[in-house]
PDB file of N, CA and C in Angstrom:
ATOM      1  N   UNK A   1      34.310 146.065 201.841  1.00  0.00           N
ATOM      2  CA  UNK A   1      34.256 146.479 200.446  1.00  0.00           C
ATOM      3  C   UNK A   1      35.397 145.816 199.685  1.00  0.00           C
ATOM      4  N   UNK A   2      35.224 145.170 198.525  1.00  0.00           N
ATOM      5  CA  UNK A   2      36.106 144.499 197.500  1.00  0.00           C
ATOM      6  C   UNK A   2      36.964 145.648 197.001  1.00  0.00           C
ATOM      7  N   UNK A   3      38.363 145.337 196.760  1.00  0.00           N
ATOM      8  CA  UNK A   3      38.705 146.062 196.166  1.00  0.00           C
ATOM      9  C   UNK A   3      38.638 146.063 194.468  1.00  0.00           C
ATOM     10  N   UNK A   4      38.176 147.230 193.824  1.00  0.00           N
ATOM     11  CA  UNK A   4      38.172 147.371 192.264  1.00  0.00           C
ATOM     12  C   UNK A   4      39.230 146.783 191.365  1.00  0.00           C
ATOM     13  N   UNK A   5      38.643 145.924 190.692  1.00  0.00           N
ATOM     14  CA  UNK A   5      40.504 145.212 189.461  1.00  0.00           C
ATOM     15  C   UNK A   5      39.817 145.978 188.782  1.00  0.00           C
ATOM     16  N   UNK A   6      40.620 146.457 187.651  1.00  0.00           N
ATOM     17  CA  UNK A   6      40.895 146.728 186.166  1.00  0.00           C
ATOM     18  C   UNK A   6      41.472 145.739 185.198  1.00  0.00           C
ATOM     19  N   UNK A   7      40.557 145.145 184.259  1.00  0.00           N
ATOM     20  CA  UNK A   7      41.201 144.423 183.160  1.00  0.00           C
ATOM     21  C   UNK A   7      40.676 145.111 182.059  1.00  0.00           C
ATOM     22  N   UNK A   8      41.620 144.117 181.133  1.00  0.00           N
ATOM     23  CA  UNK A   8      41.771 144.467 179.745  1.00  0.00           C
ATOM     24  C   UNK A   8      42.461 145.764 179.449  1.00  0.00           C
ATOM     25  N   UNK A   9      43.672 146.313 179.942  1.00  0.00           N
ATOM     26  CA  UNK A   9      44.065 147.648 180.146  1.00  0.00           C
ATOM     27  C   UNK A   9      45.369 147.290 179.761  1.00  0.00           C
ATOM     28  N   UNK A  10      46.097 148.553 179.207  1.00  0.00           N
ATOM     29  CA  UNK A  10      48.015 148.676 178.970  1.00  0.00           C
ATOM     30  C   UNK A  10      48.313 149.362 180.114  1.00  0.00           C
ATOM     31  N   UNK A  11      49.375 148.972 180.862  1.00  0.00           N
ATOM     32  CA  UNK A  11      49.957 150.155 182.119  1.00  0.00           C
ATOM     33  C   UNK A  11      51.782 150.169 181.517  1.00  0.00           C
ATOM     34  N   UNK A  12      51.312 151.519 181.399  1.00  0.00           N
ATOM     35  CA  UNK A  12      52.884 151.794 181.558  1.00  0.00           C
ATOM     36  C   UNK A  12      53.425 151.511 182.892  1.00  0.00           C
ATOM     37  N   UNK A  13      54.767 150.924 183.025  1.00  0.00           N
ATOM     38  CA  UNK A  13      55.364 150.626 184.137  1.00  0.00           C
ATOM     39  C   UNK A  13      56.038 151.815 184.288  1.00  0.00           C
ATOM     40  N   UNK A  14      56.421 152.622 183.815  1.00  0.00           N
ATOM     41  CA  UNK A  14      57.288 153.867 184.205  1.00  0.00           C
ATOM     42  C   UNK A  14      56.499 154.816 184.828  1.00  0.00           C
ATOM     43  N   UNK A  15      56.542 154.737 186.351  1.00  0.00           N
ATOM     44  CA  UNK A  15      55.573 155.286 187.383  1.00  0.00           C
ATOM     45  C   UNK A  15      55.597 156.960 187.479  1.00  0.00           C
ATOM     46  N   UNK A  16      54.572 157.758 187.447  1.00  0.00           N
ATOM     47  CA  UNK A  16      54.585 159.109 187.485  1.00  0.00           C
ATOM     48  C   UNK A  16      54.945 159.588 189.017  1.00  0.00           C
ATOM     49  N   UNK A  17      56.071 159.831 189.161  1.00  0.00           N
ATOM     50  CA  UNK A  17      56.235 160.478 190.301  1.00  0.00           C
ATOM     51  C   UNK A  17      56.092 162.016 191.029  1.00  0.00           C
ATOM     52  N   UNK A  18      55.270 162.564 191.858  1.00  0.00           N
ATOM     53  CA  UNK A  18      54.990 164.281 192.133  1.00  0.00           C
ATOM     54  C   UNK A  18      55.396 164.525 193.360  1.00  0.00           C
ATOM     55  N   UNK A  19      55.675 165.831 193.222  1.00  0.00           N
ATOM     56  CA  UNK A  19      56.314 166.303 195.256  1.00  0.00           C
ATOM     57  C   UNK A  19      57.081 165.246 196.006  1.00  0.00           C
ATOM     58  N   UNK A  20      58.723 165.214 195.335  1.00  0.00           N
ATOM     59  CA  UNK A  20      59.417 164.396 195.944  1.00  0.00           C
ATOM     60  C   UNK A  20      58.917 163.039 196.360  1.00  0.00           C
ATOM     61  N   UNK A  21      57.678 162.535 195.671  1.00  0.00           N
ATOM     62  CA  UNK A  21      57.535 160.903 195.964  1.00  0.00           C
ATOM     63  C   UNK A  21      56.144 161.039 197.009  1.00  0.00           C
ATOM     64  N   UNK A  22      55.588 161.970 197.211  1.00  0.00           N
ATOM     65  CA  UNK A  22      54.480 161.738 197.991  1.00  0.00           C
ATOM     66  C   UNK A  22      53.336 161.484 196.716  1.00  0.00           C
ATOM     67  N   UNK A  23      53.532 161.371 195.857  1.00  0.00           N
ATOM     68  CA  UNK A  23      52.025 161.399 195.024  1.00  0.00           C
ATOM     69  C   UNK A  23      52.804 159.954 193.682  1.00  0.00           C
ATOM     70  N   UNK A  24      52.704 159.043 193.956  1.00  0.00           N
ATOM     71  CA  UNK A  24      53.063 158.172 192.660  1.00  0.00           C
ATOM     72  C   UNK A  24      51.755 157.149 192.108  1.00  0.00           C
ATOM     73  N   UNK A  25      51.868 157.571 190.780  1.00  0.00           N
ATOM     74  CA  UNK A  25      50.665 157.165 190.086  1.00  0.00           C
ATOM     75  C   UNK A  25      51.358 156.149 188.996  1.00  0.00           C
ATOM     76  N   UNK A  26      50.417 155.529 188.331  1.00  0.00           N
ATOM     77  CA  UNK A  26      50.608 154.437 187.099  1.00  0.00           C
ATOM     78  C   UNK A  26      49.517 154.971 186.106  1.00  0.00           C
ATOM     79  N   UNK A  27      49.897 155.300 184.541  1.00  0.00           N
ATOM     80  CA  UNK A  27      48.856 155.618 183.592  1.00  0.00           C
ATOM     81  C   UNK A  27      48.413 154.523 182.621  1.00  0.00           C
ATOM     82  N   UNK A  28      47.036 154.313 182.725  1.00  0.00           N
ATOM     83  CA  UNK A  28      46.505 152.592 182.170  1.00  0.00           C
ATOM     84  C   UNK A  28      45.588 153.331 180.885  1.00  0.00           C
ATOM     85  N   UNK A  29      46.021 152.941 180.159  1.00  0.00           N
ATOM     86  CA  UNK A  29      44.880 153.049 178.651  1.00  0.00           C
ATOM     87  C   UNK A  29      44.289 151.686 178.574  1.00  0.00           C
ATOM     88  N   UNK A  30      42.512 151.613 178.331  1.00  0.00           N
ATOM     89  CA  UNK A  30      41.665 151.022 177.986  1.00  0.00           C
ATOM     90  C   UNK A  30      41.489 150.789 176.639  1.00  0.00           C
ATOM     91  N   UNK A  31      41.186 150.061 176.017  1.00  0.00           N
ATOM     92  CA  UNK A  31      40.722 149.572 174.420  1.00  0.00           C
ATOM     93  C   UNK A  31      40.646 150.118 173.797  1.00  0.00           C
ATOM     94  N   UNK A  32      39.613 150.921 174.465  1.00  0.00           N
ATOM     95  CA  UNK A  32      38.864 152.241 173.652  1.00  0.00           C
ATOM     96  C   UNK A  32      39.519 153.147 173.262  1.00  0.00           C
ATOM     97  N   UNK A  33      40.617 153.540 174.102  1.00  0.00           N
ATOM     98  CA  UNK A  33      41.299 154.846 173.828  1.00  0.00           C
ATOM     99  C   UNK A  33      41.280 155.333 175.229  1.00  0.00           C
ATOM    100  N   UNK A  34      40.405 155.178 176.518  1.00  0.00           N
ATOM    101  CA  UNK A  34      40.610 156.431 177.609  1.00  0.00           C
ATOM    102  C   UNK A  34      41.425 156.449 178.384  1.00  0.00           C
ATOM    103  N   UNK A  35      41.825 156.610 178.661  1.00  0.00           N
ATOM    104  CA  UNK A  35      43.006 156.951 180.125  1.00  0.00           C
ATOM    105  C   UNK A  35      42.394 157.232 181.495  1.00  0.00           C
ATOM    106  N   UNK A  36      42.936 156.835 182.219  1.00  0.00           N
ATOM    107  CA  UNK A  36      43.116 156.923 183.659  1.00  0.00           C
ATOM    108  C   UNK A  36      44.267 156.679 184.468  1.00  0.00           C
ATOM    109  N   UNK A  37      44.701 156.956 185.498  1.00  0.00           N
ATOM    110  CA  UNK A  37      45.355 156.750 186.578  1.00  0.00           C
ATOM    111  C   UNK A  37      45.115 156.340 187.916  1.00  0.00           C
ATOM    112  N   UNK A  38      46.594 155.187 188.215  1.00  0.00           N
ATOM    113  CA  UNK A  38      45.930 154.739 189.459  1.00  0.00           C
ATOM    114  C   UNK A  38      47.140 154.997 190.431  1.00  0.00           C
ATOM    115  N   UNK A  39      47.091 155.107 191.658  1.00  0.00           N
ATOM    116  CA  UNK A  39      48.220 156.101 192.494  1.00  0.00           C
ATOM    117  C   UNK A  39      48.183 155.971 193.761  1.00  0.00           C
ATOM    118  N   UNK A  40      48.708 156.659 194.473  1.00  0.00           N
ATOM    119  CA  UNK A  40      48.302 156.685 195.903  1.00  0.00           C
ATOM    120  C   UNK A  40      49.112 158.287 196.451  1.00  0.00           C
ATOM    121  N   UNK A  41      48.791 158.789 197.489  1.00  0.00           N
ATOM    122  CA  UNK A  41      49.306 160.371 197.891  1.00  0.00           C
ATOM    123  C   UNK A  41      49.958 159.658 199.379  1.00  0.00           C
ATOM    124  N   UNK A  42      50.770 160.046 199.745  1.00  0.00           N
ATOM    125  CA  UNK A  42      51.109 159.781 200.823  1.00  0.00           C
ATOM    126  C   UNK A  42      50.822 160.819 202.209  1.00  0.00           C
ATOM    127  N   UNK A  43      50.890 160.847 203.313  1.00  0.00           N
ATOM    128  CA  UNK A  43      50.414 161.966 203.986  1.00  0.00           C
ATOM    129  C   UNK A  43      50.940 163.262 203.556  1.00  0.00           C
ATOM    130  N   UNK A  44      50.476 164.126 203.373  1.00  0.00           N
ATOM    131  CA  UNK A  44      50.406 165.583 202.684  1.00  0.00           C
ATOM    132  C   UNK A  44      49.510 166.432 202.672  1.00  0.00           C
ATOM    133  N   UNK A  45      49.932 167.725 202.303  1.00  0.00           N
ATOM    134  CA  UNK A  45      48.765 168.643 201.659  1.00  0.00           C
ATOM    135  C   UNK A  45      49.604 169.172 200.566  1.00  0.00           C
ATOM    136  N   UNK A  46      48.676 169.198 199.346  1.00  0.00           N
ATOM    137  CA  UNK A  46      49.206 169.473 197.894  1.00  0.00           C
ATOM    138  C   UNK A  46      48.149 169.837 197.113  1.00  0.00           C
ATOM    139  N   UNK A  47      48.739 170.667 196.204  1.00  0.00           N
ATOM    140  CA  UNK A  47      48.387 171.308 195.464  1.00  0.00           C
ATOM    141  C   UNK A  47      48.312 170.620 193.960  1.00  0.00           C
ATOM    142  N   UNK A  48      47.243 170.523 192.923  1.00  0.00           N
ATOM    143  CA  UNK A  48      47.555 169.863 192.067  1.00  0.00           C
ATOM    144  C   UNK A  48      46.346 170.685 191.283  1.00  0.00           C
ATOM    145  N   UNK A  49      46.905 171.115 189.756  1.00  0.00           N
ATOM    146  CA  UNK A  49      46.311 171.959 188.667  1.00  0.00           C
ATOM    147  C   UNK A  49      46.214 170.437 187.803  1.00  0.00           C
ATOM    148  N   UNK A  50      44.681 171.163 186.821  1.00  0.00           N
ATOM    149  CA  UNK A  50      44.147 170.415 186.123  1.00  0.00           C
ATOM    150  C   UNK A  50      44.844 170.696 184.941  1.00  0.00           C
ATOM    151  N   UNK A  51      44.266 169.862 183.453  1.00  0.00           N
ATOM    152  CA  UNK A  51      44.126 170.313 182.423  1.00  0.00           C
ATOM    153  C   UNK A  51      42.285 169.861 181.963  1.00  0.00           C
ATOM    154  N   UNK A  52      42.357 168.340 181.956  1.00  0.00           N
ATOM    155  CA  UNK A  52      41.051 167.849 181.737  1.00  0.00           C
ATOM    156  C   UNK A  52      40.565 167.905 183.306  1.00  0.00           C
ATOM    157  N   UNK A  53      39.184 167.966 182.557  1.00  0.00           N
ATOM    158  CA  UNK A  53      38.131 167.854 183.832  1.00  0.00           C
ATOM    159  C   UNK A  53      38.515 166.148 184.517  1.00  0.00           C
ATOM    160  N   UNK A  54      38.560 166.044 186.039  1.00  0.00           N
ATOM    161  CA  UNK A  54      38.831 164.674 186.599  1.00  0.00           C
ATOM    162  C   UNK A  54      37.908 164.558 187.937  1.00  0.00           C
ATOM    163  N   UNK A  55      37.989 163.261 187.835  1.00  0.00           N
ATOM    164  CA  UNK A  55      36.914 162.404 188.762  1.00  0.00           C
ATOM    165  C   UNK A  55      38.192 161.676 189.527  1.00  0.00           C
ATOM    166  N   UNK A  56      38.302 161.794 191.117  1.00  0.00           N
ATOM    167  CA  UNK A  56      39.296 161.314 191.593  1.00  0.00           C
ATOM    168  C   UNK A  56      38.295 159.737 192.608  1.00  0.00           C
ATOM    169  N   UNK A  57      38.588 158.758 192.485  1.00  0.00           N
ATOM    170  CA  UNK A  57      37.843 157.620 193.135  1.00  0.00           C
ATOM    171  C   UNK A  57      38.733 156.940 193.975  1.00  0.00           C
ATOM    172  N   UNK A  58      38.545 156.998 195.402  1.00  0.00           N
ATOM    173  CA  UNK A  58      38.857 156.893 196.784  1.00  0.00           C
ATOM    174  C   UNK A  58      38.609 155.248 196.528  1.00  0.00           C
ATOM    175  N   UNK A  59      39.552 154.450 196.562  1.00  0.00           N
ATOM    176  CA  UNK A  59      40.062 153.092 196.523  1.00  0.00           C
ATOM    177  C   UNK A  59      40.508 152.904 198.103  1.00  0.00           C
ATOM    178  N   UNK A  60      41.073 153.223 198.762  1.00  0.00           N
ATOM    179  CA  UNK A  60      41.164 153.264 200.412  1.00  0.00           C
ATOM    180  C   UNK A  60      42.140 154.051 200.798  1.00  0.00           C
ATOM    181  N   UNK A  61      41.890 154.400 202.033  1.00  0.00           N
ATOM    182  CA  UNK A  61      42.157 155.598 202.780  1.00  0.00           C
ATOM    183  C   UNK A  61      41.027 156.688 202.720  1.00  0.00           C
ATOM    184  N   UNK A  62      41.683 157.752 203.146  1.00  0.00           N
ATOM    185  CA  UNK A  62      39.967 159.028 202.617  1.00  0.00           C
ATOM    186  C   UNK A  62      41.433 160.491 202.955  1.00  0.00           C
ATOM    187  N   UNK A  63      40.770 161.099 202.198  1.00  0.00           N
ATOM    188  CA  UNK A  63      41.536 162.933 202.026  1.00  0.00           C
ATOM    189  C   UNK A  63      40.320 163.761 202.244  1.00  0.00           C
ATOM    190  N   UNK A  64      40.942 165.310 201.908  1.00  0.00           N
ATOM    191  CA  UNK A  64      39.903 166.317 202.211  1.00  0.00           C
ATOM    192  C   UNK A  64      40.828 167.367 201.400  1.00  0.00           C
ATOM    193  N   UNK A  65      39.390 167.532 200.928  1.00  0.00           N
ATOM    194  CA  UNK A  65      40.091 168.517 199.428  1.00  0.00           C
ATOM    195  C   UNK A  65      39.281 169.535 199.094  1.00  0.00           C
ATOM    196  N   UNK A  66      39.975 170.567 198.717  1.00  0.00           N
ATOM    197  CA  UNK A  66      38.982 171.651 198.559  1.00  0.00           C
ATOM    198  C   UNK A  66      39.393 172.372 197.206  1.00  0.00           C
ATOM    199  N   UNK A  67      38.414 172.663 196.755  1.00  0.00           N
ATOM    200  CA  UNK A  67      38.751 173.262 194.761  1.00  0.00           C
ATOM    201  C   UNK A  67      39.222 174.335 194.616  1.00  0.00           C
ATOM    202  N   UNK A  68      39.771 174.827 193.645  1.00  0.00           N
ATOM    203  CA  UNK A  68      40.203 176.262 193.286  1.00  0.00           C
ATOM    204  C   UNK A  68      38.815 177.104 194.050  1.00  0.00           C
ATOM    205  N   UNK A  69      38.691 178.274 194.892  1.00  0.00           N
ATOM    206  CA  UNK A  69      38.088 179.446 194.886  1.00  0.00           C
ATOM    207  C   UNK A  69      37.070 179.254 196.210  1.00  0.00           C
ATOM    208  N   UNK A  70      36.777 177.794 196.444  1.00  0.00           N
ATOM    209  CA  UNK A  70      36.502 177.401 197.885  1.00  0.00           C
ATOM    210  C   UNK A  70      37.170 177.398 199.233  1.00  0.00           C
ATOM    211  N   UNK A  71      36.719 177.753 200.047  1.00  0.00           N
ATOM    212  CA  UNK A  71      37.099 177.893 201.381  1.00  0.00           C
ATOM    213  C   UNK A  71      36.912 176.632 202.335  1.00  0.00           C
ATOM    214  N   UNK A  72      35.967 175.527 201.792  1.00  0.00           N
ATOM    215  CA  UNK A  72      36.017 174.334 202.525  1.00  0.00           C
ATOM    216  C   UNK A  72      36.237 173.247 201.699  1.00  0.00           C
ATOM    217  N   UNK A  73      36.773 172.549 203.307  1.00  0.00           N
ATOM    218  CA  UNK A  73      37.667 171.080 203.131  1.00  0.00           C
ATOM    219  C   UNK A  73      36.442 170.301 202.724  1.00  0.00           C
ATOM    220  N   UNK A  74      36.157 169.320 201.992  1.00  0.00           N
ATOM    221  CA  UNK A  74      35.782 168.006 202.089  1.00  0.00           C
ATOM    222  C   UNK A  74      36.158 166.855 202.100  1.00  0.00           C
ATOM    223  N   UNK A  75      35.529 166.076 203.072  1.00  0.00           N
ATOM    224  CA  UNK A  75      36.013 164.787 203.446  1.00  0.00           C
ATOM    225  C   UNK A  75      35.873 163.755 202.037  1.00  0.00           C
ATOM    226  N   UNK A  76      36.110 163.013 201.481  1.00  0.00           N
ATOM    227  CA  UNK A  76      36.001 161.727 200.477  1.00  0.00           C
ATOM    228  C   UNK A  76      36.939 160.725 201.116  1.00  0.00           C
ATOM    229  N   UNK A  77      36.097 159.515 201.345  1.00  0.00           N
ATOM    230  CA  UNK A  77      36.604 158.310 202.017  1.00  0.00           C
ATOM    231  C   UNK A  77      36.507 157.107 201.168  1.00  0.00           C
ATOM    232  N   UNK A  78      36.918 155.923 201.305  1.00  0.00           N
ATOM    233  CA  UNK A  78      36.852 154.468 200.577  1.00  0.00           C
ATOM    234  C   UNK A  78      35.132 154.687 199.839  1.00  0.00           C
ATOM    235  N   UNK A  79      35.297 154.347 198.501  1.00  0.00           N
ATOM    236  CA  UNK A  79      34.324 154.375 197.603  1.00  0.00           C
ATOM    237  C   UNK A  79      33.329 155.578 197.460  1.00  0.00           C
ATOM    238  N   UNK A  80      33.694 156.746 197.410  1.00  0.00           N
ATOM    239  CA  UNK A  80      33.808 157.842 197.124  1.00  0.00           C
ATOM    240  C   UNK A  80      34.490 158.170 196.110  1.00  0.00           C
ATOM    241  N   UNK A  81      33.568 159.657 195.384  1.00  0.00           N
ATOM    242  CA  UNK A  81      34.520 160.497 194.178  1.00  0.00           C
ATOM    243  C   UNK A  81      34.143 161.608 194.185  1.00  0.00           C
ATOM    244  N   UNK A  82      35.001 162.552 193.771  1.00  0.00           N
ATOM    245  CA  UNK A  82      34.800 163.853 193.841  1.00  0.00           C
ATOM    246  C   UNK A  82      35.471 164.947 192.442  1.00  0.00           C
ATOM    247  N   UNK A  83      34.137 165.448 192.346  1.00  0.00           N
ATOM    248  CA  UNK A  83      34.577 165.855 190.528  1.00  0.00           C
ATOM    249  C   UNK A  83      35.740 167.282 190.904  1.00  0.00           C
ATOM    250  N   UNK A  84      36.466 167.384 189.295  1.00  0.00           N
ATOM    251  CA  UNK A  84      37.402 168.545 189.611  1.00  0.00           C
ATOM    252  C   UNK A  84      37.564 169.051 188.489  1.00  0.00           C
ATOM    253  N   UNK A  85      36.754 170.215 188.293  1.00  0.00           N
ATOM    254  CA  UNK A  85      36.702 171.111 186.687  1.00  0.00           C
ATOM    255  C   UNK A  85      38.092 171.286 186.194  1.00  0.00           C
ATOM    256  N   UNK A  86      38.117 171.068 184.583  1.00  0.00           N
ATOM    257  CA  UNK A  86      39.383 170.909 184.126  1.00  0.00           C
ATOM    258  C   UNK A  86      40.051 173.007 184.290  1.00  0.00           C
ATOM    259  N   UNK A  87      41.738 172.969 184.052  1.00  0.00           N
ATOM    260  CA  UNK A  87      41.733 174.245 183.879  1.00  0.00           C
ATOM    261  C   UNK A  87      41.543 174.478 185.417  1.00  0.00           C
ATOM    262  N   UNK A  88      41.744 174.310 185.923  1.00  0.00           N
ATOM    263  CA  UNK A  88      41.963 174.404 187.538  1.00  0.00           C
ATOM    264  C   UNK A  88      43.130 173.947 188.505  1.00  0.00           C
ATOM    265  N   UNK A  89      42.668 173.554 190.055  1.00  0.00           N
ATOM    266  CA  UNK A  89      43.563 173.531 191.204  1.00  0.00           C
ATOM    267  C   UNK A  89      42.349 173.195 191.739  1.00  0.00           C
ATOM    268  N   UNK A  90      43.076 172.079 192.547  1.00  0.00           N
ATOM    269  CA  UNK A  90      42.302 171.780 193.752  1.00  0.00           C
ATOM    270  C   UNK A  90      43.767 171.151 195.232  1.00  0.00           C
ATOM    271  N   UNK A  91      42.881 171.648 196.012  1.00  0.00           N
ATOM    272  CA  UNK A  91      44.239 171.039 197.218  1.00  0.00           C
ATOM    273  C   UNK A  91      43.716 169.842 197.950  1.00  0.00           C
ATOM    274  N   UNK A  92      44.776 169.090 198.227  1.00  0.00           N
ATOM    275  CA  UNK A  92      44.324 167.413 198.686  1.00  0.00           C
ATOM    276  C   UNK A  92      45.129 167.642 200.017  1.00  0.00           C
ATOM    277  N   UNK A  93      44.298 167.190 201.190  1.00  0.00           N
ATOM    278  CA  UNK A  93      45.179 166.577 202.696  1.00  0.00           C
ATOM    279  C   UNK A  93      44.736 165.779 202.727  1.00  0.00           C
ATOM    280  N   UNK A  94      46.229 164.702 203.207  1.00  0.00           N
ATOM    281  CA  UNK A  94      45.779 162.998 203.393  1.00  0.00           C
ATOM    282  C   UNK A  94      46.582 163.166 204.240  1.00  0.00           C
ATOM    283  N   UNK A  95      45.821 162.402 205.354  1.00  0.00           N
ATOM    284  CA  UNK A  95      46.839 161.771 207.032  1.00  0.00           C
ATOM    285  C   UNK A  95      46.917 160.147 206.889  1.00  0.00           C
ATOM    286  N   UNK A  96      46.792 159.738 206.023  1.00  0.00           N
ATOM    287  CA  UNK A  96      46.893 158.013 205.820  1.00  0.00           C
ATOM    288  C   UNK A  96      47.135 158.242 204.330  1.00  0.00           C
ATOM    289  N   UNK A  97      47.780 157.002 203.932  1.00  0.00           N
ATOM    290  CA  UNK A  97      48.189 156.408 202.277  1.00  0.00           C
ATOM    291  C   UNK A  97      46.213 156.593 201.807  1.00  0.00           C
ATOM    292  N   UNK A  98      46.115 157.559 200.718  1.00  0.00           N
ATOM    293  CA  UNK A  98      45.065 157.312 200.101  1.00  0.00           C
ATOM    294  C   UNK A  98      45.377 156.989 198.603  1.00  0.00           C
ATOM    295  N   UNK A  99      44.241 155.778 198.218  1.00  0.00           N
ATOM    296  CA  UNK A  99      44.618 155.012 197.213  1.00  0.00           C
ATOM    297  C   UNK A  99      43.654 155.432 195.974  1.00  0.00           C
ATOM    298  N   UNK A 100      43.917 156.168 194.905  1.00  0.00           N
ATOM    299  CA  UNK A 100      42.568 156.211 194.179  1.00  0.00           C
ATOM    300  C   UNK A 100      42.650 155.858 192.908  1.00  0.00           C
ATOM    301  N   UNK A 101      41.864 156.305 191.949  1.00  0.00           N
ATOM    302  CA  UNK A 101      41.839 155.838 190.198  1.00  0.00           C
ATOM    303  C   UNK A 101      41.675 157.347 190.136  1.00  0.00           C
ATOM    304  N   UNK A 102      41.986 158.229 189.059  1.00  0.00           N
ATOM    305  CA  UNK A 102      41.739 159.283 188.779  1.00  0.00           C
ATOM    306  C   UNK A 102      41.202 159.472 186.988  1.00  0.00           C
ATOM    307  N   UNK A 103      39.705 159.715 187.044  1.00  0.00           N
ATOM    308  CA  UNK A 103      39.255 159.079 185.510  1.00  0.00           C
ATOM    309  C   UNK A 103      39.333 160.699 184.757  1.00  0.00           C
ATOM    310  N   UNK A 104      39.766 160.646 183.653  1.00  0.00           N
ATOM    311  CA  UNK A 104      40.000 161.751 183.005  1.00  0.00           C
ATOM    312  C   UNK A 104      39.097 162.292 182.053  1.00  0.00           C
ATOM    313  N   UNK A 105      38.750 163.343 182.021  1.00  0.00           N
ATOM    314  CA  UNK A 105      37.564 163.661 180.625  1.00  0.00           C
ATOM    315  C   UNK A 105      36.530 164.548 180.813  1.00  0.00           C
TER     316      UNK A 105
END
């Protein structure tokens, strides 16, 4: 599988860092106006609250994540996504660097 470029995009270079450095992301605005993020989690389990509804897209590695109020894990691996109602929590375990885009909206 190729990996996904992004053009035509602004990235802030001032990297979002979460949980002491296991979660560092980059925020890229498109033309249009939308936002996204691109990141990677390092091995962990974490906890992470929404505001907007997000689409997290598995670029390589794979996690297992389970949403606010669920009791099971799911697997999402390389070219995979998995939706996450805004106004929420969902918990992520990664045993390898997982690499994703996280699309916002």
């Amino acid at each position: 599988m190729s990996i996904p470029q992004i053009n035509g995009v602004s990235v802030n270079p001032q990297a979002n860092v979460y949980f002491d450095g296991k979660c560092v992301s980059h925020s890229i605005t498109f033309a249009d106006g939308t936002k996204k993020s691109v990141g990677v989690i390092l091995p962990a389990t974490l906890t992470f609250n929404t505001g907007a509804p997000e689409i997290m897209e598995c670029v390589a590695g794979s996690c297992e994540y389970k949403l606010a109020g669920s009791n099971a894990w799911v697997k999402s691996s390389t070219g995979e996504k998995f939706s996450v109602p805004g106004n929420t929590s969902f918990e992520i375990r990664v045993t390898e660097p997982y690499h994703y885009i996280c699309h916002f909206g």
